[in-house]
Protein backbone atom coordinates (compact mmCIF):
# COMPACT_ATOMS: atom_id res chain seq x y z
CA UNK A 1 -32.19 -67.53 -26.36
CA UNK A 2 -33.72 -70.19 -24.34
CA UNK A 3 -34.00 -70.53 -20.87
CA UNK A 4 -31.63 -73.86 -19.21
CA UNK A 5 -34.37 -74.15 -16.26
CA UNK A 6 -36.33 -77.76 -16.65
CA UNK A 7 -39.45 -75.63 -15.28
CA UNK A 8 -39.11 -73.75 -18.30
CA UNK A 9 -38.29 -75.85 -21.15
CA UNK A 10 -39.64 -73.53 -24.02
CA UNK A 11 -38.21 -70.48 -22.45
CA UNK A 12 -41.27 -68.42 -22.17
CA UNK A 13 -41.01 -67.47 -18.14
CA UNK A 14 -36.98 -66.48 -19.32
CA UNK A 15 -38.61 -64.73 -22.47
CA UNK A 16 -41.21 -62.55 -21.49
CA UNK A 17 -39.03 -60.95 -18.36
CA UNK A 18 -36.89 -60.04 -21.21
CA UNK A 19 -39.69 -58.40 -23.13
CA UNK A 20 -39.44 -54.47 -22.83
CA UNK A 21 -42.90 -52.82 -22.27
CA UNK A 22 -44.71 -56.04 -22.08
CA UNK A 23 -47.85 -55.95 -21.08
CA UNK A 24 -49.91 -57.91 -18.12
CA UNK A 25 -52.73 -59.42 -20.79
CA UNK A 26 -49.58 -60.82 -22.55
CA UNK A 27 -47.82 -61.79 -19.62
CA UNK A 28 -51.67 -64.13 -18.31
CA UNK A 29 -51.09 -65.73 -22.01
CA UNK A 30 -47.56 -66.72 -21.45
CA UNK A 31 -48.29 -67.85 -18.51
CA UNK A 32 -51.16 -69.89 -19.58
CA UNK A 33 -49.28 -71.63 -21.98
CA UNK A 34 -46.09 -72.46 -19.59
CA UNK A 35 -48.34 -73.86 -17.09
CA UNK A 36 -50.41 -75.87 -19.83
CA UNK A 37 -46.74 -77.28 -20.85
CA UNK A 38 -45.89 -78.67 -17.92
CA UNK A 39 -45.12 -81.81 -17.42
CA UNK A 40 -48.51 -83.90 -15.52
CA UNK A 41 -47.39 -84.64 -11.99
CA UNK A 42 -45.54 -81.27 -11.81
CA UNK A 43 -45.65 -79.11 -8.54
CA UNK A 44 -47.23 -75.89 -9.83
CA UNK A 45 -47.31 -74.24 -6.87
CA UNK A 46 -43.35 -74.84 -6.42
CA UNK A 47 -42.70 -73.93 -9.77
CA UNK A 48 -44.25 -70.82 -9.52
CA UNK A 49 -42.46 -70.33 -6.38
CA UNK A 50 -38.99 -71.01 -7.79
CA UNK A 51 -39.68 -68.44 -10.91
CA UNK A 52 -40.66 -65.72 -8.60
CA UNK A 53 -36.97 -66.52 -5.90
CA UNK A 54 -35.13 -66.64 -9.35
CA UNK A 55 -36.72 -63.33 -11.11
CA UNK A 56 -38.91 -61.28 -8.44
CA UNK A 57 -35.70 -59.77 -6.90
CA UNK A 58 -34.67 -57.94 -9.42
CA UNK A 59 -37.57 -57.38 -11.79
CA UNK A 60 -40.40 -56.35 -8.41
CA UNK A 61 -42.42 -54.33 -10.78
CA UNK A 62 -42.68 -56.58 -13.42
CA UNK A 63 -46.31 -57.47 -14.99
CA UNK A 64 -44.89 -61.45 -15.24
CA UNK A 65 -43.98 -60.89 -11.14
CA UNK A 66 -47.33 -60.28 -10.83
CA UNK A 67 -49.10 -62.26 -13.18
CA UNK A 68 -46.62 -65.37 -11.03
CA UNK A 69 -48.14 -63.82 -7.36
CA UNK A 70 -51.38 -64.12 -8.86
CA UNK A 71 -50.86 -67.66 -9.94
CA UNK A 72 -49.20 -68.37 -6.53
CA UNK A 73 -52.51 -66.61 -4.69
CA UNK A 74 -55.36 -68.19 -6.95
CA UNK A 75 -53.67 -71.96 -6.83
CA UNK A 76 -53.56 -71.87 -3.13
CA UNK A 77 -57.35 -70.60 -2.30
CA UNK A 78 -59.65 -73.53 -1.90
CA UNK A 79 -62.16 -73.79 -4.74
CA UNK A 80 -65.98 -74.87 -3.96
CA UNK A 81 -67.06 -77.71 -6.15
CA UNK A 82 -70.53 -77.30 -8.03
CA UNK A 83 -73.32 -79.71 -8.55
CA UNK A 84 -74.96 -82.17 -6.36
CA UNK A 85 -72.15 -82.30 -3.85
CA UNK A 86 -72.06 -78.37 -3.07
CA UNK A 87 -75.97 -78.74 -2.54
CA UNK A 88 -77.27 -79.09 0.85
CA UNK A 89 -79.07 -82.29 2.26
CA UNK A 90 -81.19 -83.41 4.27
């Protein structure tokens, strides 16, 4: 069955909390591929954020509740750019 939620359109966040014994490598894959589906322009950090107020209550120990903190976490830590920029000057 397929998930209603517009942040979810292919039903894999629905899915894979679904999934008995599912494992967190499988979990980072579906995740991958939801956030590679989403629509350009969308608000990952408030998607992730509405999957984890919809499921995280009652599902705490879930691989996918982590695998979403994780996303949450690593989107919000500034990244360092490389090359010529991140190079000092003088």
């Amino acid at each position: 069955m397929k998930s209603s939620d517009p942040l979810d359109k292919k039903g894999l966040i629905y899915e894979a909390f679904r999934i008995e014994g599912i494992a967190p490598e499988e979990c980072r894959s579906i995740f991958l591929d939801w956030a590679l589906s989403l629509p350009e322009g969308q608000d990952t950090q408030a998607a992730i954020a509405h999957f984890l107020d919809r499921y995280q209550p009652g599902n705490p120990d879930h691989p996918m509740t982590q695998v979403l903190q994780e996303g949450q976490q690593a989107a919000a830590r500034p990244r360092r750019r490389g090359g010529w920029k991140s190079r000092p000057r003088d």
